[in-house]
N, C-alpha and C. Protein backbone atom coordinates (compact mmCIF):
# COMPACT_ATOMS: atom_id res chain seq x y z
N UNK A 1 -18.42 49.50 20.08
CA UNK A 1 -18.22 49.64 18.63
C UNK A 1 -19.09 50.75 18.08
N UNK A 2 -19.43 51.84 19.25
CA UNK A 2 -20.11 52.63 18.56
C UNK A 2 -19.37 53.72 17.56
N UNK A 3 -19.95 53.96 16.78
CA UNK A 3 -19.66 54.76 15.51
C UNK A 3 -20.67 56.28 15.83
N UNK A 4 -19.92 57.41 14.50
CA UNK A 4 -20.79 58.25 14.36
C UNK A 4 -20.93 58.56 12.97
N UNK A 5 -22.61 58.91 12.38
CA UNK A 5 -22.74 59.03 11.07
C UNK A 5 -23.20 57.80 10.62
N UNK A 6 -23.99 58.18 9.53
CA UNK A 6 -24.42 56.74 8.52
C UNK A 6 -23.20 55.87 8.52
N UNK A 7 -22.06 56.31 8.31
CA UNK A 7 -20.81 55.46 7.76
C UNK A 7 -20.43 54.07 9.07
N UNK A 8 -20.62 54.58 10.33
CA UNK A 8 -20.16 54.10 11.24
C UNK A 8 -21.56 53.04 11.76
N UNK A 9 -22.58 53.20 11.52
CA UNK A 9 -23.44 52.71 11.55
C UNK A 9 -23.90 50.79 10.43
N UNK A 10 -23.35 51.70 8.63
CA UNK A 10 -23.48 50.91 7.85
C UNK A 10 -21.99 49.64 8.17
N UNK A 11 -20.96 50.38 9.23
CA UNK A 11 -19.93 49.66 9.27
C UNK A 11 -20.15 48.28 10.64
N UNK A 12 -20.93 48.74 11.60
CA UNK A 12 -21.34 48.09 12.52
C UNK A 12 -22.00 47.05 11.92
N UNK A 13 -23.33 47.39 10.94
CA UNK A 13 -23.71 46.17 10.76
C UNK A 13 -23.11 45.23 9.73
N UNK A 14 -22.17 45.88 9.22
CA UNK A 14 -21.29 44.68 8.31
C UNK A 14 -20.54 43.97 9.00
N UNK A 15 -19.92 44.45 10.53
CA UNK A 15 -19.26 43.37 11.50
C UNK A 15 -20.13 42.75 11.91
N UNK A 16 -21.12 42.85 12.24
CA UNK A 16 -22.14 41.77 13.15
C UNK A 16 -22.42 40.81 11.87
N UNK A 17 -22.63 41.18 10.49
CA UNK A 17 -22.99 40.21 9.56
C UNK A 17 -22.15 39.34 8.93
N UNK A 18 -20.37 40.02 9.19
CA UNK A 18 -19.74 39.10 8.83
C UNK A 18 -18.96 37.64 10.53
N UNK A 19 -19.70 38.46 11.45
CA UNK A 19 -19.69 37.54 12.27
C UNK A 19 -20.51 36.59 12.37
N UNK A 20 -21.83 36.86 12.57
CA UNK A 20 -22.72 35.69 12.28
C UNK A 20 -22.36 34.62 11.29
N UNK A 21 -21.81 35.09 9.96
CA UNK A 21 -21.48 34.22 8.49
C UNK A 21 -20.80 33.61 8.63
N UNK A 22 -19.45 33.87 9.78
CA UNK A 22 -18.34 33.50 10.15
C UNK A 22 -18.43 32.53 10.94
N UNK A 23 -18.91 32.10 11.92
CA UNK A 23 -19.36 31.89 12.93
C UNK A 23 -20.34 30.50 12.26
N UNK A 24 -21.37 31.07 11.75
CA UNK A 24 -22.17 29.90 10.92
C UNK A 24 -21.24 29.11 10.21
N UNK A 25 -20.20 29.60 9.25
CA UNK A 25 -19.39 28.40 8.45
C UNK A 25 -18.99 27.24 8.96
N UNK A 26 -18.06 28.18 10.10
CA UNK A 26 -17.22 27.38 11.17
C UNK A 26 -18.62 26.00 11.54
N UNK A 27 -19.11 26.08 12.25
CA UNK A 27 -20.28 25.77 12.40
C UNK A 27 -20.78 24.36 11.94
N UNK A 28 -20.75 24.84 10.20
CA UNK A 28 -21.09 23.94 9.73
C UNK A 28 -19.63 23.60 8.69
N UNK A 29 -18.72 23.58 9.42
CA UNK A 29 -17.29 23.47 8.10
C UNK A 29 -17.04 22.08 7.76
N UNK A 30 -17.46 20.55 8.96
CA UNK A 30 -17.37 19.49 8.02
C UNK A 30 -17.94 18.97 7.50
N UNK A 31 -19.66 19.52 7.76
CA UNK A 31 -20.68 19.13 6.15
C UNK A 31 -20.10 19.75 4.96
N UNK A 32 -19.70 21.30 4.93
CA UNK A 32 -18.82 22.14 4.01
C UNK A 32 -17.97 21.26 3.38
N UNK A 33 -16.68 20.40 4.43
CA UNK A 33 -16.20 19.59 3.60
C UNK A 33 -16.35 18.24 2.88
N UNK A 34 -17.54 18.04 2.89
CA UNK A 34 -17.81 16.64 2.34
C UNK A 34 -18.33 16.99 1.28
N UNK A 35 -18.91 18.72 0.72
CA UNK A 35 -19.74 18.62 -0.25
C UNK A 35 -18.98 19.67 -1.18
N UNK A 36 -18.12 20.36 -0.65
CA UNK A 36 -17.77 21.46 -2.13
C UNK A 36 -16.48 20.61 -2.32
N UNK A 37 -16.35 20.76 -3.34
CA UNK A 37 -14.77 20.47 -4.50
C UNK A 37 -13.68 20.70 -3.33
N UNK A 38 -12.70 20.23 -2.97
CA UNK A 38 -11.49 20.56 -2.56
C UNK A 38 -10.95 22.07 -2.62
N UNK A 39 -10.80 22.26 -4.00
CA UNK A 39 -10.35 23.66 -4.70
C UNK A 39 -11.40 24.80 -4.27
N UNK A 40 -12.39 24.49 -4.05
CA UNK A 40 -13.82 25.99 -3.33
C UNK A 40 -13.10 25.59 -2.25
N UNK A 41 -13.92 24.38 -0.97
CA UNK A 41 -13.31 24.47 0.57
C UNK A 41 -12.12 25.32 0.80
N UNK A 42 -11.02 25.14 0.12
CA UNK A 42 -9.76 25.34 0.73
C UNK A 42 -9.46 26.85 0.12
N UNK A 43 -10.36 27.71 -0.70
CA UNK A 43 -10.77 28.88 -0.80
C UNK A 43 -11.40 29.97 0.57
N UNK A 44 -11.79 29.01 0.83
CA UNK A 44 -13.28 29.46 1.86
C UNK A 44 -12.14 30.46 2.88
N UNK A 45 -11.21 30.04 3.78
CA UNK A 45 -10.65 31.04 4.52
C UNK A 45 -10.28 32.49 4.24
N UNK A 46 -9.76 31.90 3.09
CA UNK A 46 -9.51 33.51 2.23
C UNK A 46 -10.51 34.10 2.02
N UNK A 47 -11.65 33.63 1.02
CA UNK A 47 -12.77 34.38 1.19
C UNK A 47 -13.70 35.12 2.19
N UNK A 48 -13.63 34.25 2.91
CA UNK A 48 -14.54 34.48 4.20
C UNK A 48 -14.36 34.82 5.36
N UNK A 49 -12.72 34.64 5.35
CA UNK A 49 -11.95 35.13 6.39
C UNK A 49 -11.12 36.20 6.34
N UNK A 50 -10.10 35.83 5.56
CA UNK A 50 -8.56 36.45 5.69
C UNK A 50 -8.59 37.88 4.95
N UNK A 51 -10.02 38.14 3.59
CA UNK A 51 -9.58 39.29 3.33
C UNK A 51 -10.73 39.82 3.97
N UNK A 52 -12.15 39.37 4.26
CA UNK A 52 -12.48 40.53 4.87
C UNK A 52 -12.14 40.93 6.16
N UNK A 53 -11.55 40.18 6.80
CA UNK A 53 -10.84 40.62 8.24
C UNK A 53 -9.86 42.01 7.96
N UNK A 54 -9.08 41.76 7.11
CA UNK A 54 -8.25 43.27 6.60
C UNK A 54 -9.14 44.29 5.78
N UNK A 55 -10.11 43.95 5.61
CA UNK A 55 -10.93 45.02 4.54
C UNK A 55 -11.63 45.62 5.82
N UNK A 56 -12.07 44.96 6.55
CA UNK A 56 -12.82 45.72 8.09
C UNK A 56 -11.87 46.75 8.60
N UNK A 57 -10.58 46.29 8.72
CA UNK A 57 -9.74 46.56 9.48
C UNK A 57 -9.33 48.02 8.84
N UNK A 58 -9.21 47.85 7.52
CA UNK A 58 -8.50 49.20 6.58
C UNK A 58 -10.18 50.13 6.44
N UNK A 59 -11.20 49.78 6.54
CA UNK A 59 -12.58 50.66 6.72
C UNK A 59 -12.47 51.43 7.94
N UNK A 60 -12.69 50.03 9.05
CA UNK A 60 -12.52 50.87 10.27
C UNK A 60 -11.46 51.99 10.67
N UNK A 61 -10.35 51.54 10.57
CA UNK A 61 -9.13 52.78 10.60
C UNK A 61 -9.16 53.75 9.78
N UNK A 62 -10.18 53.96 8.30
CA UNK A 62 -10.99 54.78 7.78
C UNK A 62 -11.16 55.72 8.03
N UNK A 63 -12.56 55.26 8.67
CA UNK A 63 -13.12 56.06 8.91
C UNK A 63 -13.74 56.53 10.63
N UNK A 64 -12.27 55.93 11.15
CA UNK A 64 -12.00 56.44 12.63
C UNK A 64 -11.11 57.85 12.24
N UNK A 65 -9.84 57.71 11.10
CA UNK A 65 -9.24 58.90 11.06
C UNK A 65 -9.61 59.97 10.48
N UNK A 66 -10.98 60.09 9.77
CA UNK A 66 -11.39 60.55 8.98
C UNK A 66 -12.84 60.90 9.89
N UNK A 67 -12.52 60.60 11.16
CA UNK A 67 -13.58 61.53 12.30
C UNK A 67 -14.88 61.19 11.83
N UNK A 68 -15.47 60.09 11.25
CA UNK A 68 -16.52 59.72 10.94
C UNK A 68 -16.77 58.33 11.81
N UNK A 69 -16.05 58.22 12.75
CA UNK A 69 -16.68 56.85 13.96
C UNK A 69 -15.41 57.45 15.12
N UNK A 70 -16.05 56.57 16.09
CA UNK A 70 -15.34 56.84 17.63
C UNK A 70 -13.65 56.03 17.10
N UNK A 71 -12.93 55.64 18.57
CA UNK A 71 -11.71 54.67 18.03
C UNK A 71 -12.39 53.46 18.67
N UNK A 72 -13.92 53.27 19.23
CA UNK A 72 -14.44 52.48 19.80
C UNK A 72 -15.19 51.41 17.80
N UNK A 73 -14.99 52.38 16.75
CA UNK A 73 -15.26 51.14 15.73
C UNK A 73 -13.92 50.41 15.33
N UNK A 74 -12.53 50.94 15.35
CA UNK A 74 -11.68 49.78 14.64
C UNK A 74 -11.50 48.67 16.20
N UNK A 75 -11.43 49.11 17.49
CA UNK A 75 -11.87 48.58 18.44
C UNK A 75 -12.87 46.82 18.69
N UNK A 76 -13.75 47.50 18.00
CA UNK A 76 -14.96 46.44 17.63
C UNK A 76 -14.27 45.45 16.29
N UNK A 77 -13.84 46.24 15.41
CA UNK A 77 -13.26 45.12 14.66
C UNK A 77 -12.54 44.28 14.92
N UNK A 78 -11.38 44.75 15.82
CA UNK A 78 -10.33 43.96 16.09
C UNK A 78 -11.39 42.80 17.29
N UNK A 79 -12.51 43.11 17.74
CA UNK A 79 -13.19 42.35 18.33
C UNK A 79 -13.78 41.14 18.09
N UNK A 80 -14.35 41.69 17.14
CA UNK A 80 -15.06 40.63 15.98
C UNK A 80 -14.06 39.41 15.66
N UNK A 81 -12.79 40.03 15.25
CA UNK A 81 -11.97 38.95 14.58
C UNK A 81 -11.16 37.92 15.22
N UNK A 82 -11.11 38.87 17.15
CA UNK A 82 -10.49 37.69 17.96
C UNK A 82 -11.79 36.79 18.59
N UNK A 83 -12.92 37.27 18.03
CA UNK A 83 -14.29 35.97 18.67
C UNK A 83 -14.33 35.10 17.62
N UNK A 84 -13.88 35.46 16.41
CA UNK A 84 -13.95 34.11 15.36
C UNK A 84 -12.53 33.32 15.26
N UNK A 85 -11.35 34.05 15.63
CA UNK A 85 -10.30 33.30 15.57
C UNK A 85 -10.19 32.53 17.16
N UNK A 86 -10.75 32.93 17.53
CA UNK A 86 -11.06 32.20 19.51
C UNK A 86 -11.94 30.66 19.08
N UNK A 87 -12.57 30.95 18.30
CA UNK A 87 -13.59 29.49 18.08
C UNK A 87 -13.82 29.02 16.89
N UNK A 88 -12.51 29.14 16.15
CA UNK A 88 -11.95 28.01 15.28
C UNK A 88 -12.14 26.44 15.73
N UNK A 89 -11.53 26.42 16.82
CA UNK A 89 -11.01 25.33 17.22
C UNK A 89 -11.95 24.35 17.84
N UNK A 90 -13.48 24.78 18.74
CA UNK A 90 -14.15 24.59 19.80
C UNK A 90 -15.51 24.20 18.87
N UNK A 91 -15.57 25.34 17.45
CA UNK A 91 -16.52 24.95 16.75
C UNK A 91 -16.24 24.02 15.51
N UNK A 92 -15.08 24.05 15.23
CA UNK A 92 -14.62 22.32 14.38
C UNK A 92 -15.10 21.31 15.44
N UNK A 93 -14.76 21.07 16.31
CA UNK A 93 -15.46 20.40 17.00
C UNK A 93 -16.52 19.55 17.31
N UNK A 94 -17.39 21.27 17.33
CA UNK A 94 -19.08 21.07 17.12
C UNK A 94 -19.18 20.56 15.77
N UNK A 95 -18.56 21.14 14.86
CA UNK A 95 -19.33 20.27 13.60
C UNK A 95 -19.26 18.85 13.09
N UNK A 96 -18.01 18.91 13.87
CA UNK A 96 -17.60 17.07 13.77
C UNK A 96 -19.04 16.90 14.11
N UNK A 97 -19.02 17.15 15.58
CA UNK A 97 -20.12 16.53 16.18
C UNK A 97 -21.61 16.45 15.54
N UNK A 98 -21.15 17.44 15.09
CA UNK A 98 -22.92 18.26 14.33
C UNK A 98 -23.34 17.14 12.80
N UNK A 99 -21.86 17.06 12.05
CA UNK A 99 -21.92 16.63 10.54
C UNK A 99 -21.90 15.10 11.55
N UNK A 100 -21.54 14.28 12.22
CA UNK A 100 -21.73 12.66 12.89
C UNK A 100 -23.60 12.50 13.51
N UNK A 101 -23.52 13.54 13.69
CA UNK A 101 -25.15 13.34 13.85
C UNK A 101 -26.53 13.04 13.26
N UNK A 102 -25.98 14.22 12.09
CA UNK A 102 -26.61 14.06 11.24
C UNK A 102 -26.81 12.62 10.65
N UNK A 103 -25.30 12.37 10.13
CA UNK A 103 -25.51 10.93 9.24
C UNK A 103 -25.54 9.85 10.23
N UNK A 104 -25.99 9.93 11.83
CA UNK A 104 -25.97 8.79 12.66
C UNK A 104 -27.17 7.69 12.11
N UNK A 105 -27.83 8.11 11.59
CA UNK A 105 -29.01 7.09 11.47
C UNK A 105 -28.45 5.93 9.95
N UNK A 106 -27.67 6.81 9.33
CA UNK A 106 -27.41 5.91 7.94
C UNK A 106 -26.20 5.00 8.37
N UNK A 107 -25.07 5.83 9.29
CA UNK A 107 -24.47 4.94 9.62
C UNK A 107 -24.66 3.52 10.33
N UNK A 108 -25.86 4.06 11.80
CA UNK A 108 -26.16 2.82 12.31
C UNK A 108 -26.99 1.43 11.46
N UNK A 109 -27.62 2.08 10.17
CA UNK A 109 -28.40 1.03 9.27
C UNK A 109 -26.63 0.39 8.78
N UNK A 110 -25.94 0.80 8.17
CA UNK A 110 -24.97 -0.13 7.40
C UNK A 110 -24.31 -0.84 8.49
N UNK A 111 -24.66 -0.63 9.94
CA UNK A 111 -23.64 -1.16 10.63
C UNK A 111 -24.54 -2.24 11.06
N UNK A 112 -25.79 -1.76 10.87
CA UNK A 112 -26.49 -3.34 11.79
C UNK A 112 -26.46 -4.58 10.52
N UNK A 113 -26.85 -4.01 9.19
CA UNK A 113 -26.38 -4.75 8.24
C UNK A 113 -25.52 -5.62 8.07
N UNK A 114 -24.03 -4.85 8.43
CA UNK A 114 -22.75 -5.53 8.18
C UNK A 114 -22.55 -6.48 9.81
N UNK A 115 -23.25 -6.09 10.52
CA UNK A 115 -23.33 -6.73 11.60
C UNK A 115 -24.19 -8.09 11.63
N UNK A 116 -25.27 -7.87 10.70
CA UNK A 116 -25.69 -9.15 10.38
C UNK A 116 -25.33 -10.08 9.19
N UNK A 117 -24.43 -9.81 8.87
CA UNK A 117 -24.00 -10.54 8.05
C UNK A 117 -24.11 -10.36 6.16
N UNK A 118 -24.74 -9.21 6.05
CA UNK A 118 -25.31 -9.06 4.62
C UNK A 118 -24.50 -8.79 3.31
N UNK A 119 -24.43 -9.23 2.72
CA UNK A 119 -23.38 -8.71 1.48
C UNK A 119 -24.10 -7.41 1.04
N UNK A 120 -23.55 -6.20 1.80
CA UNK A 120 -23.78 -5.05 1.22
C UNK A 120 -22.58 -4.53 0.83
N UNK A 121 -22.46 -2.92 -0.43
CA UNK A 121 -21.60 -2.63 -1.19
C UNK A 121 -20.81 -3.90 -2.15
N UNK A 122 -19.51 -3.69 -2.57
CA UNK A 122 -18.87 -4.26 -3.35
C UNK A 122 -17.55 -4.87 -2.52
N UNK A 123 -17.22 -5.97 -3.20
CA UNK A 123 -16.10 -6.86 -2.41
C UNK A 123 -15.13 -6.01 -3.69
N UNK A 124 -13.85 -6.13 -2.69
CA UNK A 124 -12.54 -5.60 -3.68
C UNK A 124 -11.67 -6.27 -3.17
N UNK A 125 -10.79 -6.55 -4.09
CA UNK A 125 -9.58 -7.64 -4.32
C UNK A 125 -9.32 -8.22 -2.47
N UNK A 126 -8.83 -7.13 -1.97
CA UNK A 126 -8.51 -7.42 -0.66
C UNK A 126 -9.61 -8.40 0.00
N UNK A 127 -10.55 -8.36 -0.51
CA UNK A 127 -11.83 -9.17 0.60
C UNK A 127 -12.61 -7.34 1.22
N UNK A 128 -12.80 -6.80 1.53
CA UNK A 128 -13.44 -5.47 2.45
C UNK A 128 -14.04 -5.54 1.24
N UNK A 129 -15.46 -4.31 1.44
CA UNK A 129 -16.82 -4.50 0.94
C UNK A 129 -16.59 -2.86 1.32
N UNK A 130 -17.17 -2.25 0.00
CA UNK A 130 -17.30 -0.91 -0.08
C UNK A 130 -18.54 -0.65 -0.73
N UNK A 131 -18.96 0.81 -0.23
CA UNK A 131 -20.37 1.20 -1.31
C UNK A 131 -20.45 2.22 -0.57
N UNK A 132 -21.43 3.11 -1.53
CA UNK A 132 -22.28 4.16 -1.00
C UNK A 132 -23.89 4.14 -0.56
N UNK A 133 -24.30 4.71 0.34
CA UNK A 133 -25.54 4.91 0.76
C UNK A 133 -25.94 6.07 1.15
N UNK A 134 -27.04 6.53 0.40
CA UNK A 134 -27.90 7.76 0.74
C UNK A 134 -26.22 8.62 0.57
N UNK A 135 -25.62 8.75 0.06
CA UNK A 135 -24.41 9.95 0.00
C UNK A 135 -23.01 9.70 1.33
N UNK A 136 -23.39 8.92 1.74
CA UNK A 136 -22.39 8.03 2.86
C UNK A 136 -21.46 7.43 2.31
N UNK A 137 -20.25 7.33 1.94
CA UNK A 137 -19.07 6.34 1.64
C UNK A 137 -18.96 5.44 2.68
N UNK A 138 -18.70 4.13 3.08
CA UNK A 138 -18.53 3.12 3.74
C UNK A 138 -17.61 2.17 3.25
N UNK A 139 -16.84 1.37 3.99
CA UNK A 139 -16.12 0.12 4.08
C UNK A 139 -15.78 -0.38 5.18
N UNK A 140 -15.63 -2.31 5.11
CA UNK A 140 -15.52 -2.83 6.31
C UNK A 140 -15.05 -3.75 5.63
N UNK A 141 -14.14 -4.73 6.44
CA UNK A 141 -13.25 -6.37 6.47
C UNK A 141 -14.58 -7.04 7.05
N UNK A 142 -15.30 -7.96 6.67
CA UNK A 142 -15.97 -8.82 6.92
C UNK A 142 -15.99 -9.83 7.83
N UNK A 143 -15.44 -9.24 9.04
CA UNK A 143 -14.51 -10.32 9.91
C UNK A 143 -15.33 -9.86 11.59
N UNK A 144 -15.15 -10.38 12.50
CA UNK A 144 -15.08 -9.81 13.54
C UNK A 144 -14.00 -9.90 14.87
N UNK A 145 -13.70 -8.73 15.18
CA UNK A 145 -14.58 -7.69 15.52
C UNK A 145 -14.42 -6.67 14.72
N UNK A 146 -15.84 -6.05 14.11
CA UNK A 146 -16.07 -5.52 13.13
C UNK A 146 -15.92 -4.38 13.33
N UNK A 147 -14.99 -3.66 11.78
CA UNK A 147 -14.85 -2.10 12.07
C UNK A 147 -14.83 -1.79 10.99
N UNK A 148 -16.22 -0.56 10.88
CA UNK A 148 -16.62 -0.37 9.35
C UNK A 148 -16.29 1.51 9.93
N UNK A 149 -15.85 1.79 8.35
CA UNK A 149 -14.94 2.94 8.09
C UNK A 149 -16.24 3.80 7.22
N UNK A 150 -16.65 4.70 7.83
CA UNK A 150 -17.37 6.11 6.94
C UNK A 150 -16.38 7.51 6.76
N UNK A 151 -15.88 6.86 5.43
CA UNK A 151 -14.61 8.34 4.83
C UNK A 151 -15.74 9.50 4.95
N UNK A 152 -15.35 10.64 5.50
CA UNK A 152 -15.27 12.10 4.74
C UNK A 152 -14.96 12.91 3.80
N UNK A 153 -14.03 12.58 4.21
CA UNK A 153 -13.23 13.18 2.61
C UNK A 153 -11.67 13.49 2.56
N UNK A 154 -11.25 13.27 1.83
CA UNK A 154 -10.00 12.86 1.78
C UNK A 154 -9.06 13.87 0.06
N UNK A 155 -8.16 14.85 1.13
CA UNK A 155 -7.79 15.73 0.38
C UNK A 155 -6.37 15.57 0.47
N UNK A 156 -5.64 16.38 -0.54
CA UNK A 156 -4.37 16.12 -1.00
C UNK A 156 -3.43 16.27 0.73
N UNK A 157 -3.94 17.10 1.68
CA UNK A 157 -3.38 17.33 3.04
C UNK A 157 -4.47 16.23 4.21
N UNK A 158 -5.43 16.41 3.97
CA UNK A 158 -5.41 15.47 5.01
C UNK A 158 -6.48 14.12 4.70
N UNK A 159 -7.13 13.19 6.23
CA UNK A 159 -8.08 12.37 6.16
C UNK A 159 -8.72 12.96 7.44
N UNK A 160 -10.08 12.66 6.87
CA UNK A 160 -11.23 12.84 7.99
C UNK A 160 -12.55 11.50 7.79
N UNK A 161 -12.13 10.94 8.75
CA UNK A 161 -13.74 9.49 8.65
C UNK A 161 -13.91 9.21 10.05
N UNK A 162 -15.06 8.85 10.32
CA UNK A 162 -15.53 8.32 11.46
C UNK A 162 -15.88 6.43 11.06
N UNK A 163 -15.27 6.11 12.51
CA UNK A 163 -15.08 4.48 12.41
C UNK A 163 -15.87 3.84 13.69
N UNK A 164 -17.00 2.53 13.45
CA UNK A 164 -17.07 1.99 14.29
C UNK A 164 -16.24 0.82 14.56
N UNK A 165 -16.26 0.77 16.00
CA UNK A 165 -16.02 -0.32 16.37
C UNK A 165 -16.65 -1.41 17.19
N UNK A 166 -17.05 -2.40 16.71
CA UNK A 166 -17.25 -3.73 17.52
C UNK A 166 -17.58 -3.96 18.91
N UNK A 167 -16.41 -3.50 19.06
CA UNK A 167 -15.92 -3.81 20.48
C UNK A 167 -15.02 -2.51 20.59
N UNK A 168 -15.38 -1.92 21.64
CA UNK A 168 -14.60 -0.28 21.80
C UNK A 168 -12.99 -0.14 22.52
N UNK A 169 -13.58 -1.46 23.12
CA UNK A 169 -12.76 -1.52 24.26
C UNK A 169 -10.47 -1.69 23.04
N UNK A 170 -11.23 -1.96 21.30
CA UNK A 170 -9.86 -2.23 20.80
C UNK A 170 -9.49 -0.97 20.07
N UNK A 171 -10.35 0.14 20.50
CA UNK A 171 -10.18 2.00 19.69
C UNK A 171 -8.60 1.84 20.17
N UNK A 172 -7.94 2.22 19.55
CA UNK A 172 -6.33 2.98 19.78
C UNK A 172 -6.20 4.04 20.83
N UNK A 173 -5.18 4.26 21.74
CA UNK A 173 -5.35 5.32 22.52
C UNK A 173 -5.56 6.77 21.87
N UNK A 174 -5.48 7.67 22.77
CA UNK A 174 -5.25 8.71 22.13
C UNK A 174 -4.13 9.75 21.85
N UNK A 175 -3.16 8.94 22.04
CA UNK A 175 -1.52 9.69 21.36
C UNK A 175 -2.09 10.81 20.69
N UNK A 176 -0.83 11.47 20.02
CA UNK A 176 -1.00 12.49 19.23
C UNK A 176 0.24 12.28 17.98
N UNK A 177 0.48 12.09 17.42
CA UNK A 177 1.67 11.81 15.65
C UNK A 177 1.59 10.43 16.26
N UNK A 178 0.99 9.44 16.23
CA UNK A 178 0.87 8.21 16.14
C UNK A 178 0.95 7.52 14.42
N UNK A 179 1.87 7.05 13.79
CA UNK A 179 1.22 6.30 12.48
C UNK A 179 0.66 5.72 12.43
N UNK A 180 -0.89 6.12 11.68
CA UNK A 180 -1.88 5.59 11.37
C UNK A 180 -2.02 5.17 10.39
N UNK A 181 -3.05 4.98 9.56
CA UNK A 181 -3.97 4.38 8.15
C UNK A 181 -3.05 3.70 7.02
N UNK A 182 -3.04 2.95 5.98
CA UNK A 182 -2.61 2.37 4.97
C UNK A 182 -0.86 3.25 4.62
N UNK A 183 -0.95 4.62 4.45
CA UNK A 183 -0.40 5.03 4.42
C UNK A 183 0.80 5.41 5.19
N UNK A 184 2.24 4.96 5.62
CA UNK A 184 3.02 5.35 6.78
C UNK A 184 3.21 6.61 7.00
N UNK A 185 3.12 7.32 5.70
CA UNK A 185 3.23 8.98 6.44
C UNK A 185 2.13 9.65 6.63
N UNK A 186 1.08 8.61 6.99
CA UNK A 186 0.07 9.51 7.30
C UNK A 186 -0.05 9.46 9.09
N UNK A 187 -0.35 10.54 10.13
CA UNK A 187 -0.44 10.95 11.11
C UNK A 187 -1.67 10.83 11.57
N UNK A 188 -2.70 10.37 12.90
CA UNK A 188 -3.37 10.22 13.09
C UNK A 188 -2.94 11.58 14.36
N UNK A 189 -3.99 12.41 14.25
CA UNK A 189 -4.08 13.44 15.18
C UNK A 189 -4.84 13.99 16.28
N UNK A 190 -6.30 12.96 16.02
CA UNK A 190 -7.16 12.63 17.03
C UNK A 190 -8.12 11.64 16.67
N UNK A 191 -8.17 11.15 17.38
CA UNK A 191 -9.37 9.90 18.13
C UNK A 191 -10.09 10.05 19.13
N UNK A 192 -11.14 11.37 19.14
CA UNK A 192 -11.91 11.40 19.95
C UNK A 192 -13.08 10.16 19.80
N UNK A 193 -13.44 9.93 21.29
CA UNK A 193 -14.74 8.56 20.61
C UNK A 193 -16.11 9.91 20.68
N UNK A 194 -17.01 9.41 19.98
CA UNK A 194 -18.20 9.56 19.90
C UNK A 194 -19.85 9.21 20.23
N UNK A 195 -19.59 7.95 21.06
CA UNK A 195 -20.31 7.30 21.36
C UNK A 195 -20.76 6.21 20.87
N UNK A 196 -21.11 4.93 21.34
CA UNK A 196 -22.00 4.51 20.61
C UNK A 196 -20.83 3.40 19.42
N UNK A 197 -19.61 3.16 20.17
CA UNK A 197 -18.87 2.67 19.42
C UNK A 197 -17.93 3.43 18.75
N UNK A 198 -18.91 4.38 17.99
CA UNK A 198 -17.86 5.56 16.97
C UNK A 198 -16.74 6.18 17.10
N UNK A 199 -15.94 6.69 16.65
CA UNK A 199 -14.75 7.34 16.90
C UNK A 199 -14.17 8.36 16.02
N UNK A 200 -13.74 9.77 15.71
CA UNK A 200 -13.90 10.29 14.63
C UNK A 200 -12.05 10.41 14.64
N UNK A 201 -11.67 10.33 13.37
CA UNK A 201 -10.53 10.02 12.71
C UNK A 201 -9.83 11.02 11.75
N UNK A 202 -8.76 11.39 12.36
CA UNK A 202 -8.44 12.79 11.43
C UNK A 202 -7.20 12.58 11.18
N UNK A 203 -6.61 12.35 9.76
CA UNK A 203 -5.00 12.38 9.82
C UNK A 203 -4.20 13.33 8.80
N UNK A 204 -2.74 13.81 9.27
CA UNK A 204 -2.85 15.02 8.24
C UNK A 204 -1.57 13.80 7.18
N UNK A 205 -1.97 13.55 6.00
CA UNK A 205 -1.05 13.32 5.22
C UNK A 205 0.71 14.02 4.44
């Protein structure tokens, strides 16, 4: 991605900086979604992605034709953008993993709770017991074998919560368009387990 001239230089380090940024979001994209508005999150690609990927792209071809960088800078761009579109997929992932970690300690307190028997959160019509803790959404049926539900967040397209279970051995396989949750048209799309009982829960509505 070498360049020639200030221009090709100031352009290098705007790919390495919008890779790192890129790269970091991904990273951290399902703490991202538990905490901005729906309407920002579902911004974020465009912003952060989709136009500066073409704004690199229309720089670099710039000022490659304009003999101010090698054809080794639009090169590098098109580089940049297949290492962040390569680990979309690998670093959702990680952040599942990353954002379940984090809140492992609050989850395991409501679970030893509800495991012992405690009237924590609020009873609703149905009988299940809901509340928040420390910024955690939770609910569980008071029954056993016990399976208490920590929503993520829940947008006009999809569901994302991680669920324990009791007893693991009654997790659902792992199909793929299985009907899942309250809803019949909602799709359960993975059930990876997590350990430790957990299982993380993604369905696209």
């Amino acid at each position: 991605m070498a360049g020639t001239g200030a221009g090709g230089a100031i352009f290098r380090r705007a790919v390495v900086a919008w890779l790192i940024l890129g790269l970091c979001v991904l990273l951290f994209s399902a703490s991202l979604e538990g905490l901005l508005p729906e309407a920002v999150f579902m911004t974020l690609p465009w912003v952060l992605y989709i136009a500066p990927l073409l704004a690199l792209l229309a720089i670099a071809m710039g000022l490659w034709l304009r003999r101010r960088a090698t054809w080794r800078t639009p090169l590098g761009a098109l580089g940049a953008i297949v290492v962040v579109a390569a680990a979309v997929v690998p670093f959702d992932y990680l952040s599942v993993r990353l954002n379940f970690w984090l809140h492992k300690p609050i989850y395991d307190s409501i679970v030893r709770d509800a495991l012992a028997g405690r009237q924590i959160g609020a009873s609703g019509p149905d009988g299940r017991r809901q509340g928040v803790r420390r910024g955690v959404n939770y609910s569980f049926h008071p029954q056993r074998p016990l399976v208490v539900s920590f929503q993520w967040k829940t947008s006009t397209m999809t569901i994302r919560m991680v669920e324990y279970h009791e007893h693991p051995t009654v997790c659902p396989p792992p199909p793929k368009a299985r009907p899942e949750g309250p809803d019949p048209e909602t799709f359960c799309v993975e059930w990876p387990s997590l350990g430790d009982g957990y299982v993380f829960w993604q369905g696209i509505v």
